[in-house]
C-alpha atoms as a PDB file:
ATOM      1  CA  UNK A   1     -10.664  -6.844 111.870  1.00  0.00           C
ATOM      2  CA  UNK A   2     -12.451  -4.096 113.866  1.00  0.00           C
ATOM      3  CA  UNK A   3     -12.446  -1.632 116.125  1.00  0.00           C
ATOM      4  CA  UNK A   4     -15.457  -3.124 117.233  1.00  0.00           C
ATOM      5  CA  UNK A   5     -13.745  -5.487 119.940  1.00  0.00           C
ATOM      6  CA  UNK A   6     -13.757  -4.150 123.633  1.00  0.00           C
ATOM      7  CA  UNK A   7     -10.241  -3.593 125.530  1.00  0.00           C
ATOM      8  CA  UNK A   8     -10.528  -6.122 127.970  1.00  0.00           C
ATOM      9  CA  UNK A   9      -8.331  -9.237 128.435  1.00  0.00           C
ATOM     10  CA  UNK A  10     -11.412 -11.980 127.990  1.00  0.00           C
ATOM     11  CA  UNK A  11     -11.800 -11.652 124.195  1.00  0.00           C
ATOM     12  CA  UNK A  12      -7.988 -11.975 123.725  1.00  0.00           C
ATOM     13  CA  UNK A  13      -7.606 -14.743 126.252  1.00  0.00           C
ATOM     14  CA  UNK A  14     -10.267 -16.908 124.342  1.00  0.00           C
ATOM     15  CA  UNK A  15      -8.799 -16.293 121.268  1.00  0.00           C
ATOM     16  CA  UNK A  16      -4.973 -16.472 122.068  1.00  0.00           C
ATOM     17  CA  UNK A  17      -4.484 -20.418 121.252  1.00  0.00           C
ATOM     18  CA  UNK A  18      -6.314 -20.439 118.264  1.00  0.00           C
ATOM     19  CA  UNK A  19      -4.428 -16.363 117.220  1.00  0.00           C
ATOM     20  CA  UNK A  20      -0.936 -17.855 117.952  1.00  0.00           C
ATOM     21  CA  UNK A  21      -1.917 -20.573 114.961  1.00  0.00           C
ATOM     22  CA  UNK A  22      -3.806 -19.219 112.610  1.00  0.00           C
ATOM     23  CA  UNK A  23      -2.789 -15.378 112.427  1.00  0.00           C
ATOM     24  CA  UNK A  24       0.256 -15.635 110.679  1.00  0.00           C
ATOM     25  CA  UNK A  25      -1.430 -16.035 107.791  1.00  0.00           C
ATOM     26  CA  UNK A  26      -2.978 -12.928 107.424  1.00  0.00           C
ATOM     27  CA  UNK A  27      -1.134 -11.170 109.560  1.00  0.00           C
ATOM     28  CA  UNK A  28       2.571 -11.790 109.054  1.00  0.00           C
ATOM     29  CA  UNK A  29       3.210 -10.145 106.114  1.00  0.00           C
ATOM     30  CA  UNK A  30       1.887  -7.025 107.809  1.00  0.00           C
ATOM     31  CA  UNK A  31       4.644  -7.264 110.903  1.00  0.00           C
ATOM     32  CA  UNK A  32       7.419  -7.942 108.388  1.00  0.00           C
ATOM     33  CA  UNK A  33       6.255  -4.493 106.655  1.00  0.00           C
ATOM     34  CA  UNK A  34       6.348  -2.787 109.664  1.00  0.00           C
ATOM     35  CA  UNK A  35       9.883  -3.238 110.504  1.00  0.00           C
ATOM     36  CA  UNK A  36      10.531  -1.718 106.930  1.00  0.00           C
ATOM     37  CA  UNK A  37       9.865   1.527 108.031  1.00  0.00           C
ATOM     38  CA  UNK A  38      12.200   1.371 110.621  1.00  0.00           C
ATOM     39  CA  UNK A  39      16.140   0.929 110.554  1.00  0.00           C
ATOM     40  CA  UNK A  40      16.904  -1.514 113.336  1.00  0.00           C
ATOM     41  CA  UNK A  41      20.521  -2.299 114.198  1.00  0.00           C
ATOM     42  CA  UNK A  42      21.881  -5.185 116.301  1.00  0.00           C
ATOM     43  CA  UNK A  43      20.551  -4.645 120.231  1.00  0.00           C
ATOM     44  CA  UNK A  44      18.497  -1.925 119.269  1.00  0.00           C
ATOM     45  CA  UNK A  45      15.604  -1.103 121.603  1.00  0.00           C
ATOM     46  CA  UNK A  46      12.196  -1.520 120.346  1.00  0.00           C
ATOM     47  CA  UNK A  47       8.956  -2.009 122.506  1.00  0.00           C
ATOM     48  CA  UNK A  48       5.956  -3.830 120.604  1.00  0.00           C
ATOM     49  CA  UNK A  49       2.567  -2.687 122.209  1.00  0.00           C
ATOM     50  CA  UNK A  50      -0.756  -5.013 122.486  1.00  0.00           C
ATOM     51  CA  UNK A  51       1.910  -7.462 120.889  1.00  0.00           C
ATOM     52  CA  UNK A  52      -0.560 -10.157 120.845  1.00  0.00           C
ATOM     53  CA  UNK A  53       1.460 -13.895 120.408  1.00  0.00           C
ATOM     54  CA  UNK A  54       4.454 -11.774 118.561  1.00  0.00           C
ATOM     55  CA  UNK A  55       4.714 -11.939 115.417  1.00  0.00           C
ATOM     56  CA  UNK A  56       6.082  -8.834 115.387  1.00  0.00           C
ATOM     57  CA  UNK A  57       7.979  -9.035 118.153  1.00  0.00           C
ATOM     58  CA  UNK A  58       9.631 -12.277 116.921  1.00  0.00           C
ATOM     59  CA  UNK A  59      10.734 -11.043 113.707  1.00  0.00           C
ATOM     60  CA  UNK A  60      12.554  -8.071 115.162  1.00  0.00           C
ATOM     61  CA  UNK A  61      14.051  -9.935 117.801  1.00  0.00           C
ATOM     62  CA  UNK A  62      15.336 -11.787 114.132  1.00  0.00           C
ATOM     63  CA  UNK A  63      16.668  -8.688 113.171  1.00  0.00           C
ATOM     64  CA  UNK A  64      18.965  -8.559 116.224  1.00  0.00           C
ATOM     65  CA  UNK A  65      16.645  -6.124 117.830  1.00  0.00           C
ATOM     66  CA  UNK A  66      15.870  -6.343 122.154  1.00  0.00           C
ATOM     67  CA  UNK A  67      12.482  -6.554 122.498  1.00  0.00           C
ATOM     68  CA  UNK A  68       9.738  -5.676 125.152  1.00  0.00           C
ATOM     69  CA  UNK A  69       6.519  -6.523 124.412  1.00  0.00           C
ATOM     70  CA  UNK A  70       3.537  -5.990 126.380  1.00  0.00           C
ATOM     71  CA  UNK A  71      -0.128  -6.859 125.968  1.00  0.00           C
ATOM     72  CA  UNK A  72      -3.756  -6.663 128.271  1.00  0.00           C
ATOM     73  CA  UNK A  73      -3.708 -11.047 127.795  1.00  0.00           C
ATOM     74  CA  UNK A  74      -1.173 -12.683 129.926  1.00  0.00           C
ATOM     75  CA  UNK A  75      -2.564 -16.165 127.715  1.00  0.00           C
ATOM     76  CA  UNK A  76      -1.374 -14.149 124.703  1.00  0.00           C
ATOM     77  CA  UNK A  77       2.026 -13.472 126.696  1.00  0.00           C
ATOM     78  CA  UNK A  78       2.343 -16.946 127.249  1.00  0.00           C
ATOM     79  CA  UNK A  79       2.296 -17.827 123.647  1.00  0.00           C
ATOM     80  CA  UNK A  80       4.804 -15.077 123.321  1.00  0.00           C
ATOM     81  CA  UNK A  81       7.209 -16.307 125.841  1.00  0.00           C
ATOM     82  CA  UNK A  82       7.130 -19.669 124.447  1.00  0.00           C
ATOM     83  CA  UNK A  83       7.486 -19.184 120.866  1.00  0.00           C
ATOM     84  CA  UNK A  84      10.313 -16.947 121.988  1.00  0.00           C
ATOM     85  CA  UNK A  85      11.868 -19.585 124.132  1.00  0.00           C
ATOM     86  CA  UNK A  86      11.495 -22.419 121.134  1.00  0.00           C
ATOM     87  CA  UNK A  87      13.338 -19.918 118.800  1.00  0.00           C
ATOM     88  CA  UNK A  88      16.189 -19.504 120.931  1.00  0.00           C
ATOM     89  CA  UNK A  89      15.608 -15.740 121.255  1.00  0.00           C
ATOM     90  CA  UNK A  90      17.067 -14.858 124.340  1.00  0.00           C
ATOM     91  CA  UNK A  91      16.732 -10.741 123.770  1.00  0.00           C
ATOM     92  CA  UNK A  92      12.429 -10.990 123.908  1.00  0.00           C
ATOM     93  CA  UNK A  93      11.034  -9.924 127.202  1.00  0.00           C
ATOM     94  CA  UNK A  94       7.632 -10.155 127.309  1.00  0.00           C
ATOM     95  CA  UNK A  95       5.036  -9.140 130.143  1.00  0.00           C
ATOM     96  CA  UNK A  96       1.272  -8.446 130.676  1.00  0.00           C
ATOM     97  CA  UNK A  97       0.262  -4.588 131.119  1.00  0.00           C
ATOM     98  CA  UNK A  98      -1.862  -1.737 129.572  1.00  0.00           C
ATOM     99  CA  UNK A  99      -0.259  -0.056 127.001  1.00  0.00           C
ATOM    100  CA  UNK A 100      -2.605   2.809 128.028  1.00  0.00           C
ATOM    101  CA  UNK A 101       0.436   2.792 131.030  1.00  0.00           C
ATOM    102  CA  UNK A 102       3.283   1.506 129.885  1.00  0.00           C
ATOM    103  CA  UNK A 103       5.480   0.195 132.782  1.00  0.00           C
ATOM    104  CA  UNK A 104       8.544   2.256 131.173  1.00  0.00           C
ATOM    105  CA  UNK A 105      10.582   5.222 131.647  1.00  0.00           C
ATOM    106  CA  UNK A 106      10.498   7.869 129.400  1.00  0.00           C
ATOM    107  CA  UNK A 107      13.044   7.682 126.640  1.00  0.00           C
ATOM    108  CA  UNK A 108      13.494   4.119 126.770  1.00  0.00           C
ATOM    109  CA  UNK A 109      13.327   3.246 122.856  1.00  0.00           C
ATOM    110  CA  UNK A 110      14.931   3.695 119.857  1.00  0.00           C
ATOM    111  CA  UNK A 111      11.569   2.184 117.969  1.00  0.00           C
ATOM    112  CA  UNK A 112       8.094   1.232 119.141  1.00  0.00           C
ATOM    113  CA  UNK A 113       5.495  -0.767 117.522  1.00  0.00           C
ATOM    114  CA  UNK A 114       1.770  -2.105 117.817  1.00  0.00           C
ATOM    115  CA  UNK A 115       0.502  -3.915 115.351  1.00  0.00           C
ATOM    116  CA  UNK A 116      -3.279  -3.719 115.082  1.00  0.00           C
ATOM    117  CA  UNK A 117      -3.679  -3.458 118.631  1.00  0.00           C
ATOM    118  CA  UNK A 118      -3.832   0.480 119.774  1.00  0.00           C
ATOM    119  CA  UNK A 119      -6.434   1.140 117.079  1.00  0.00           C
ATOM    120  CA  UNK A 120      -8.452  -0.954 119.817  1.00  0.00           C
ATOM    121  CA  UNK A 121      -7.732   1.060 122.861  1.00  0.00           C
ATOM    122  CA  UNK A 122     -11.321   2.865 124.481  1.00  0.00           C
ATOM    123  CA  UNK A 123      -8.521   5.845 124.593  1.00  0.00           C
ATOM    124  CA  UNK A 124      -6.511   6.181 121.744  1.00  0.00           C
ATOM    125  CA  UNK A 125      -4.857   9.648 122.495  1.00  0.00           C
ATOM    126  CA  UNK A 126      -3.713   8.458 125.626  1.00  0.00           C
ATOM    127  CA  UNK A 127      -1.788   4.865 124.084  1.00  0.00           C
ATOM    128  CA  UNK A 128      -0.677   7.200 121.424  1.00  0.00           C
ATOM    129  CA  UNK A 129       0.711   9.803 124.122  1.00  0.00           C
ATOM    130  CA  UNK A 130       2.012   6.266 126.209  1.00  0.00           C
ATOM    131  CA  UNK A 131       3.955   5.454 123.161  1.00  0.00           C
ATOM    132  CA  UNK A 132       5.221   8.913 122.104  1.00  0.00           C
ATOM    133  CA  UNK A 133       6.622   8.886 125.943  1.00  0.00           C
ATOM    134  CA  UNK A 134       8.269   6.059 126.153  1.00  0.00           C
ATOM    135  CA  UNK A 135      10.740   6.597 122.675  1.00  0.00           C
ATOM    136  CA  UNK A 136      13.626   8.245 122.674  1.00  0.00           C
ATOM    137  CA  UNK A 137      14.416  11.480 120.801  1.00  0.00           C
ATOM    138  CA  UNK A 138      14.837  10.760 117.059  1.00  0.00           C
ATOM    139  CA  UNK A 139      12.574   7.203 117.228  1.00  0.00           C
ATOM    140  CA  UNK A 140      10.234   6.561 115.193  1.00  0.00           C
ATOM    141  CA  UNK A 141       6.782   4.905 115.601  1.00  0.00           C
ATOM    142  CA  UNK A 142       4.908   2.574 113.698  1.00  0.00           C
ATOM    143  CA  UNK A 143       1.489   1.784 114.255  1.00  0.00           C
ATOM    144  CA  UNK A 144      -1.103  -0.094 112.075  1.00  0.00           C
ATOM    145  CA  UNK A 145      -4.683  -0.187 111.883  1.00  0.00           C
ATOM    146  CA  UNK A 146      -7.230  -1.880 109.308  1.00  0.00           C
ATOM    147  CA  UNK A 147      -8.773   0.240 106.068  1.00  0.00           C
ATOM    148  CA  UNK A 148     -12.661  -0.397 106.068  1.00  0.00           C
ATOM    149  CA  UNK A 149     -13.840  -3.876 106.141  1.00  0.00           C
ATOM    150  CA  UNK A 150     -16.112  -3.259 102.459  1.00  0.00           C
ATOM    151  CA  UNK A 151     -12.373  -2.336 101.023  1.00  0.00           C
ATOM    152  CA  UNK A 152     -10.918  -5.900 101.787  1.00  0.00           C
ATOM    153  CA  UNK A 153     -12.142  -9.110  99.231  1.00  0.00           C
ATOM    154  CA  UNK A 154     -11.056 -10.903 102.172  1.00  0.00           C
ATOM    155  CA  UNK A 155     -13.596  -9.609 104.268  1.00  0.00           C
ATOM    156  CA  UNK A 156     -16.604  -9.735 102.247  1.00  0.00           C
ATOM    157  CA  UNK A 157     -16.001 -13.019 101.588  1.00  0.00           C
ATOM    158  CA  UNK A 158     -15.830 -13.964 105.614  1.00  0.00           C
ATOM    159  CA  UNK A 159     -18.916 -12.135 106.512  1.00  0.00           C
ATOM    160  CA  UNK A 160     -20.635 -13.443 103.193  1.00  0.00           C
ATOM    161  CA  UNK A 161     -20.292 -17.032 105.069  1.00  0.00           C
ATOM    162  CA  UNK A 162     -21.358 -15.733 108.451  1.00  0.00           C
ATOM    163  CA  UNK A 163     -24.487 -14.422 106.680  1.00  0.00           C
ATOM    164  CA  UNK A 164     -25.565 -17.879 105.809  1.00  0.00           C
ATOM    165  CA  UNK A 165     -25.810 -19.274 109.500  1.00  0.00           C
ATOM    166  CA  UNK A 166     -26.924 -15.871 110.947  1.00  0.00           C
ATOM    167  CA  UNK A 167     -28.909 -13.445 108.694  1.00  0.00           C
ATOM    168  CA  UNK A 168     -28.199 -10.587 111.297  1.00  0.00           C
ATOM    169  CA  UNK A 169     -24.516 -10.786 110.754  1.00  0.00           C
ATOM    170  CA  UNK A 170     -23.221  -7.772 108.737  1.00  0.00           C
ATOM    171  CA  UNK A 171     -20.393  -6.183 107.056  1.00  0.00           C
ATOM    172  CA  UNK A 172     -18.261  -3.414 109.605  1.00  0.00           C
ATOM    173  CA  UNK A 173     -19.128  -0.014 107.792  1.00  0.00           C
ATOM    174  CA  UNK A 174     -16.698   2.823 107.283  1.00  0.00           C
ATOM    175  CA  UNK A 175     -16.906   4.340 110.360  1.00  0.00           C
ATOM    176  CA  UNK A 176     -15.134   7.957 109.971  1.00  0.00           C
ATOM    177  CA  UNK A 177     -14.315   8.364 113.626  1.00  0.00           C
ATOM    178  CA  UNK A 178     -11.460   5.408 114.022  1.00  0.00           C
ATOM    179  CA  UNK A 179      -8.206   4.949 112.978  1.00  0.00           C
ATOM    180  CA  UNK A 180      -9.691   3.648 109.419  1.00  0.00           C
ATOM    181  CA  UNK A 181     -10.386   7.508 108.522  1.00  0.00           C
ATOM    182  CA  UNK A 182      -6.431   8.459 107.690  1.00  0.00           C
ATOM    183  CA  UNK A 183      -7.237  12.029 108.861  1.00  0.00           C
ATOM    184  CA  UNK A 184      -7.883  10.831 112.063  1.00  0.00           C
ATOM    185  CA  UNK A 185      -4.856   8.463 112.395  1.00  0.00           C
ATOM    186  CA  UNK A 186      -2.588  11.706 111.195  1.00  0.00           C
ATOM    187  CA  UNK A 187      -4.327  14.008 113.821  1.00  0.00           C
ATOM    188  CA  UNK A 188      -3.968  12.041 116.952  1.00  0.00           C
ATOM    189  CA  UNK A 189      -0.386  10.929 116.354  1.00  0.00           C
ATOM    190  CA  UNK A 190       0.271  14.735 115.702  1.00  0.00           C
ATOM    191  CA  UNK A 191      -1.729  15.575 119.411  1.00  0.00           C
ATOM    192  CA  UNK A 192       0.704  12.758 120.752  1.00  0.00           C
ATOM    193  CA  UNK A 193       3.966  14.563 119.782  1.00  0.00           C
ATOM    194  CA  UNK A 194       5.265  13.027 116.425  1.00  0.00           C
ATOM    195  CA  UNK A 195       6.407  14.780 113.976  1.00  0.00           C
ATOM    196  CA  UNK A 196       6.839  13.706 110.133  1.00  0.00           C
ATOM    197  CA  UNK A 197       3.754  12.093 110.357  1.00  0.00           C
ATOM    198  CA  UNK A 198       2.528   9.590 107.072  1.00  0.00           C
ATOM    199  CA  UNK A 199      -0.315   7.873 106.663  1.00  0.00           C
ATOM    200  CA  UNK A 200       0.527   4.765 104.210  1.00  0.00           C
ATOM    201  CA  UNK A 201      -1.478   1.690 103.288  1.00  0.00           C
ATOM    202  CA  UNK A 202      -0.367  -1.343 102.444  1.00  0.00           C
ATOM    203  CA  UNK A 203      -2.242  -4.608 100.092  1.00  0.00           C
ATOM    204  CA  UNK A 204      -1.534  -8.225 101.228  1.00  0.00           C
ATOM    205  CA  UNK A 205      -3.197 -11.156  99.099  1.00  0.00           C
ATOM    206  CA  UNK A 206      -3.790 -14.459 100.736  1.00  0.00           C
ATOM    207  CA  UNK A 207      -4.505 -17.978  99.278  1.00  0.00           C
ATOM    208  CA  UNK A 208      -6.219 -20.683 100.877  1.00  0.00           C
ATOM    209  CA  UNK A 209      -6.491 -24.098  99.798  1.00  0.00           C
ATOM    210  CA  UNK A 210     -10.273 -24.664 100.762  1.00  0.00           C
ATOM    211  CA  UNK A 211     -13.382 -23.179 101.851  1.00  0.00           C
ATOM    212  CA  UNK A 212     -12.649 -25.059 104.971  1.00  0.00           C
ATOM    213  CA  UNK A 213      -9.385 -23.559 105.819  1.00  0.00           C
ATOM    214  CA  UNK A 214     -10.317 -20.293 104.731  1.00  0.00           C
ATOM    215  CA  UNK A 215     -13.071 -20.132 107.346  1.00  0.00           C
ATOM    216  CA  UNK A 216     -11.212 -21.958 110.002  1.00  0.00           C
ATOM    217  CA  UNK A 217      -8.199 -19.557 109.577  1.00  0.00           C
ATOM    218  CA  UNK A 218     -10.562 -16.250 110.212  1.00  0.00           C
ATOM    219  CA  UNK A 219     -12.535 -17.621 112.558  1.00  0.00           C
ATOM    220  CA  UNK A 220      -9.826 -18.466 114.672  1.00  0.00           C
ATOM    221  CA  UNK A 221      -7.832 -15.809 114.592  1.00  0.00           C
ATOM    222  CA  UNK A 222     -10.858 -13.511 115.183  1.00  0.00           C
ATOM    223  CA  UNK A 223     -11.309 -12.443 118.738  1.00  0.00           C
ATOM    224  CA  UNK A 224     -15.189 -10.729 118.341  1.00  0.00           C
ATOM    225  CA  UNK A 225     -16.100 -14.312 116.543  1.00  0.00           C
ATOM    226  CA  UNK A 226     -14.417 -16.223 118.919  1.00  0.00           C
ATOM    227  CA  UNK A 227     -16.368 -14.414 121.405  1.00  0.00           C
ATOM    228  CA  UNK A 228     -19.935 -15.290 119.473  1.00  0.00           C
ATOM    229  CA  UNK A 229     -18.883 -18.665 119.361  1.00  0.00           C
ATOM    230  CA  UNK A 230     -18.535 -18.923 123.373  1.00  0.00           C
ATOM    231  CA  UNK A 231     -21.510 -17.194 123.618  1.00  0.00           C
ATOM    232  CA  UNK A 232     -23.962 -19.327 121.537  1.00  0.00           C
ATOM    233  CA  UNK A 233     -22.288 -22.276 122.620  1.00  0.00           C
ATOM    234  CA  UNK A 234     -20.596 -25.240 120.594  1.00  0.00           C
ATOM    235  CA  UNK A 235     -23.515 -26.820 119.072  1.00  0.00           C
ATOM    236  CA  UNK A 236     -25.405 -23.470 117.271  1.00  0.00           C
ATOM    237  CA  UNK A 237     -21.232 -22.777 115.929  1.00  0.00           C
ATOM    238  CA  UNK A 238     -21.123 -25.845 114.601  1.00  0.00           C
ATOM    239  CA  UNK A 239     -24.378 -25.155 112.957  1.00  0.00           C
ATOM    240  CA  UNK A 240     -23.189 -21.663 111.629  1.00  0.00           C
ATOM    241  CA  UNK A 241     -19.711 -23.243 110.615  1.00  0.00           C
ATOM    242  CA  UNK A 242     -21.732 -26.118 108.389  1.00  0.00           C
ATOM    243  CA  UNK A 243     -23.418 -23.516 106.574  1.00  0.00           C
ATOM    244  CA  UNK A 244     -20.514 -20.926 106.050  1.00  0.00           C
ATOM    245  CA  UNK A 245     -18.662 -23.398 104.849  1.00  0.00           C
ATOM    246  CA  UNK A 246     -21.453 -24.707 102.274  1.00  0.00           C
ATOM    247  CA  UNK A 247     -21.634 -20.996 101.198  1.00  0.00           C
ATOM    248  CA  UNK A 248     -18.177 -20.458 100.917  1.00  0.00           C
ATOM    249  CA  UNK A 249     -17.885 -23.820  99.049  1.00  0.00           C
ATOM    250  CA  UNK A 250     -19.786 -22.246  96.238  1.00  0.00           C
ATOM    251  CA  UNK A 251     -18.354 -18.589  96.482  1.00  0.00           C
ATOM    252  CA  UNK A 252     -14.712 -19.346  96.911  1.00  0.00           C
ATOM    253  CA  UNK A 253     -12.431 -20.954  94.686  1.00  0.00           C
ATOM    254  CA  UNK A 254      -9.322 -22.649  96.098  1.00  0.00           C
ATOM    255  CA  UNK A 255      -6.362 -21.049  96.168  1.00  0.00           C
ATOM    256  CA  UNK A 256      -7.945 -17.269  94.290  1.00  0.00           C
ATOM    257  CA  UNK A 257      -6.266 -14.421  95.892  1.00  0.00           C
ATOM    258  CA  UNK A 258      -7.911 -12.290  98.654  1.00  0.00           C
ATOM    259  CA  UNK A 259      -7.114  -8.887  99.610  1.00  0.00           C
ATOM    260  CA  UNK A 260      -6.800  -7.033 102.983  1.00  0.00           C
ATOM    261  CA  UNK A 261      -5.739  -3.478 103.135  1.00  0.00           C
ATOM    262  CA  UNK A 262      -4.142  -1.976 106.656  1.00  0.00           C
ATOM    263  CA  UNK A 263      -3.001   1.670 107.347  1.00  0.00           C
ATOM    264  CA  UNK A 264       0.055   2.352 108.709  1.00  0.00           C
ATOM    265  CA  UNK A 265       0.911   5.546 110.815  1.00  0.00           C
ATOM    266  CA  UNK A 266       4.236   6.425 110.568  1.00  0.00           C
ATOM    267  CA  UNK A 267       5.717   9.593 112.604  1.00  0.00           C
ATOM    268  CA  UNK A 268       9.165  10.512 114.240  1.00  0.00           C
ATOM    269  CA  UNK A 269      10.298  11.563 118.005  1.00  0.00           C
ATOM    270  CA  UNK A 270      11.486  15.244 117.513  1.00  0.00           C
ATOM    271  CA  UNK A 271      14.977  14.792 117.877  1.00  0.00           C
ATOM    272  CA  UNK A 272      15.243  17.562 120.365  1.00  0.00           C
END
């Protein structure tokens, strides 16, 4: 849950099987939010941007909505098209592309999305600009992005276990330069061209039922700790894992509530 990650495809490949299981958890609520901001009608247009495995995507296509979604991981996509394909909805396209340039034409949306993915773009202004371009006049944009990691229980109590198998490990700080800094997030949706612009957060608890799932369920859904885990290779994870999950054992209490906080940027296609 930071801006952290690189924008290439690797980290989201390695991480898309394990995303496309585990993410929900956290993550749902979040997408079902989204679409809360937004009035979608039967066969509405949206396009969902960095749409990951689709949770997003998938619950407006619930709605009634046609969706495109697009993301830098064509294993991601995959997931996507599938899930789509087991839920019978017929009105998801999905494809791999940059949503720094968006295979669209201008005006082609009545809503557009991306749900904790632009904030990881290396150029933000121009997947904001992307996005502005490709709605039409009236549309309105949603776009999320996480508060700072020492704000979120949920957090602390993640990196907390990853500081028992690696003493190096250490807690994102507020860093006032990303989307995490609402100032910021208002200012470069304004340069893009929306008007009406909000800056809203939004709480989500989550329960897990051991120390066990709790790490498994981050872990996995984590693209920068999937990464690490490829990196030191199977048998030094499994030595981290043992001792997060001994820490977490003692620090975490089945089933307490933990909190995550996002920001979402909210702003409006002139309408002429």
């Amino acid at each position: 849950m930071s801006e952290g990650t690189p924008v290439t495809a690797q980290p989201w490949d390695l991480v898309a099987e394990g995303y496309a299981e585990a993410a929900a958890t956290v993550l749902g609520p979040f997408a079902a939010h989204a679409l809360e901001y937004v009035g979608l009608e039967k066969d509405s247009e949206i396009v969902d941007v960095a749409a990951g495995t689709g949770l997003l995507s998938l619950a407006a296509a619930e709605l009634g909505a046609r969706v495109h979604a697009i993301d830098l991981s064509a294993p991601m996509i995959e997931h996507l098209t599938a899930a789509a394909e087991i839920s019978g909805h017929t009105t998801v396209t999905a494809q791999v592309g940059d949503g720094q340039d968006l295979p669209y034409e201008d005006a082609s949306f009545d809503a557009g999305f991306s749900l904790f993915g632009l904030m990881f773009f290396p150029d933000r202004p121009k997947g904001f600009a992307e996005l502005r371009r490709v709605l039409r006049p009236g549309a309105t944009a949603v776009v999320t992005a996480w508060a700072p990691a020492v704000d979120s229980s949920l957090m602390r109590a993640l990196f907390g276990a990853l500081t028992a198998g690696d003493p190096n490990a250490a807690l994102p700080q507020p860093d006032a330069r990303s989307l995490e800094n609402p100032a910021v997030f208002e200012a470069e949706m304004r340069a893009a061209g929306f008007d009406e612009v909000t800056i809203r957060s939004h709480t989500v608890e989550v329960c897990f039922p051991s120390a066990e799932a709790l790490w498994d369920t981050m872990t996995r859904s984590s693209a920068p700790l999937t990464v690490l885990r490829h990196e030191v290779g199977e048998e030094e994870w499994q030595r981290r894992t043992d001792a997060a999950v001994e820490r977490l054992t003692v620090t975490y209490r089945a089933n307490t509530p933990l909190h995550t906080t996002a920001l979402f940027g909210v702003g409006a296609v002139p309408a002429s």
